[in-house]
Protein backbone atom coordinates (compact mmCIF):
# COMPACT_ATOMS: atom_id res chain seq x y z
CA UNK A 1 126.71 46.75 -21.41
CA UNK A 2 128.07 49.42 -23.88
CA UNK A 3 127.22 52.77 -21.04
CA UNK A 4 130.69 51.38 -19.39
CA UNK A 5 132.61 52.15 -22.74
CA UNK A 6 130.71 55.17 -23.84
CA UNK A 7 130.34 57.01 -20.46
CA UNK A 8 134.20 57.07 -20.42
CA UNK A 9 134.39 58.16 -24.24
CA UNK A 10 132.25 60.98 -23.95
CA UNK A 11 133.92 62.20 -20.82
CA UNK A 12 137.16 62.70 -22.24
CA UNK A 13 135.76 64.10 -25.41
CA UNK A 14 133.87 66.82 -23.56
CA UNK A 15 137.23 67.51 -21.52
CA UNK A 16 138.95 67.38 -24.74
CA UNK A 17 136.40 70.33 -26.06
CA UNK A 18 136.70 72.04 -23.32
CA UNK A 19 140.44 72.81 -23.05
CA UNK A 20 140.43 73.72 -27.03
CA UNK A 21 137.27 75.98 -25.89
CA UNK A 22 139.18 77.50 -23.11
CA UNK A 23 142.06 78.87 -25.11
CA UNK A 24 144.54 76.43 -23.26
CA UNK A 25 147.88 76.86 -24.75
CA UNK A 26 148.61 73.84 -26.58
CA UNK A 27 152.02 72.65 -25.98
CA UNK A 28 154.56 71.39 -29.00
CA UNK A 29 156.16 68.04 -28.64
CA UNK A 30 159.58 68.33 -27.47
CA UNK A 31 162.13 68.03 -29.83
CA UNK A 32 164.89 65.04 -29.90
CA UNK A 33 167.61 66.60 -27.28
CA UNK A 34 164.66 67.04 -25.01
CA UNK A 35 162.66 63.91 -25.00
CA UNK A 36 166.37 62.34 -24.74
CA UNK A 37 166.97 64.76 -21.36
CA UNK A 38 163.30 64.20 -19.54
CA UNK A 39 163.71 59.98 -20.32
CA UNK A 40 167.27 60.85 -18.62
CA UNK A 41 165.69 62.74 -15.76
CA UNK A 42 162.99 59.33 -15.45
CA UNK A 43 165.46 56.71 -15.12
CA UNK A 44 167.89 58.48 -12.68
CA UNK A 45 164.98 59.10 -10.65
CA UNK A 46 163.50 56.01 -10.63
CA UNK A 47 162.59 54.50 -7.53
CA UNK A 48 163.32 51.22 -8.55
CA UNK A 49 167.16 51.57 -8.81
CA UNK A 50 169.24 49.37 -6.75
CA UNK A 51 172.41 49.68 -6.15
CA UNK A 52 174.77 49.00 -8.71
CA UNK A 53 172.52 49.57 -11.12
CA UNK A 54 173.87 50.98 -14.39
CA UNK A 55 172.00 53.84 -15.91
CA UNK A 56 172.18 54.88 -19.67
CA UNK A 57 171.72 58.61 -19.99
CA UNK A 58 172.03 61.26 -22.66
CA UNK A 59 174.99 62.21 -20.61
CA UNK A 60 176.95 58.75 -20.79
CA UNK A 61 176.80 55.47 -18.03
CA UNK A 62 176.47 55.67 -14.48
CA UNK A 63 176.22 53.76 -11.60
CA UNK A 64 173.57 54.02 -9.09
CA UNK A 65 175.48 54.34 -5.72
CA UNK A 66 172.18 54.58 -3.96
CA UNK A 67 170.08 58.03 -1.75
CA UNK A 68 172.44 60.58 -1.17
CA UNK A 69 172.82 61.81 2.71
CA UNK A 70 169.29 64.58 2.39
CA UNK A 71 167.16 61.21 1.54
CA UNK A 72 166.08 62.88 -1.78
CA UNK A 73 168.45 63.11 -4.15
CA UNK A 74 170.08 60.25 -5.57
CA UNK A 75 174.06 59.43 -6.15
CA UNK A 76 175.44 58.03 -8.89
CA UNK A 77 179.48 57.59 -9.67
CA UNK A 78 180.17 57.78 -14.11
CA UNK A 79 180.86 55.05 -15.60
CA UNK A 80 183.71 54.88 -18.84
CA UNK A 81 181.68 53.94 -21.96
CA UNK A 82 182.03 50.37 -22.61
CA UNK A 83 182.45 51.16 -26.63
CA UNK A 84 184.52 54.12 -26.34
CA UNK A 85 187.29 51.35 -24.38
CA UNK A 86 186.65 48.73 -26.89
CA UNK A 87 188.05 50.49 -30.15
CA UNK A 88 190.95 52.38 -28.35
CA UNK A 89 193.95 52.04 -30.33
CA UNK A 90 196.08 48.97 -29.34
CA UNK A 91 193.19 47.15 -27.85
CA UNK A 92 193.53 43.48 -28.99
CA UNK A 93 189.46 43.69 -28.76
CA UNK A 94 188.58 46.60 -30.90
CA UNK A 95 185.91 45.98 -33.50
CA UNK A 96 187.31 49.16 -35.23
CA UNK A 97 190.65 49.97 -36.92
CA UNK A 98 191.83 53.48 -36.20
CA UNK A 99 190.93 54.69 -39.78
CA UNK A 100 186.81 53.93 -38.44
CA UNK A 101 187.08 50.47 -40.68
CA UNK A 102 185.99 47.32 -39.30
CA UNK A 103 188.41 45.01 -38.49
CA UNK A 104 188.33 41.64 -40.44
C-alpha cells in the first residue's frame, strides 16, 4: 500500500538531485511586471475564449473578437476601462471627486 506513494517520492527526489548535480542553471522567479505579462499572454491565449469574452490584461480590457484569418492568432478589439469612465469629471456616477476624494 505505501510503494504507490513512495515510488513517486523518490522519483522526483532523484530527478530533483540530479538537475542540482548536473549544474542546471537554476532560474529566478520572475519579478511582478513579468508574472503580470506571462498570466496576460495565458488568458489571451486561452482556448476557452468565446466570443465576447472580456479579457483583463496588464495592458487594459479587451474583447475577444474570436481566431484571426491565419487560424492561429487570436483578435481582440480594446475595451475603455470601466473605472477610468466612472470618475470622469461631470459623471453623475463617479465614486470620486476630482480632488481623488470620495464622494459622500
Amino acid at each position: 500500500m505505501w510503494k504507490p506513494l513512495v515510488v513517486p517520492a523518490a522519483l522526483m527526489l532523484s530527478a530533483t538531485a540530479f538537475a542540482q548535480e548536473s549544474g542546471r542553471i537554476r532560474r529566478s522567479p520572475p519579478s511582478a511586471a513579468e508574472a503580470a505579462r506571462i498570466a496576460s499572454d495565458m488568458a489571451m491565449n486561452d482556448t476557452l475564449l468565446q466570443k465576447g469574452d472580456i479579457v483583463v490584461t496588464d495592458r487594459g480590457f479587451f474583447v475577444f473578437r474570436g481566431p484571426a484569418p491565419d487560424g492561429v492568432t487570436n483578435e481582440f478589439a480594446r475595451v475603455p476601462d470601466p473605472a477610468v469612465q466612472a470618475n470622469q469629471p461631470g459623471n453623475p456616477t463617479a465614486k470620486y471627486r476630482s480632488d481623488g476624494r470620495r464622494q459622500n
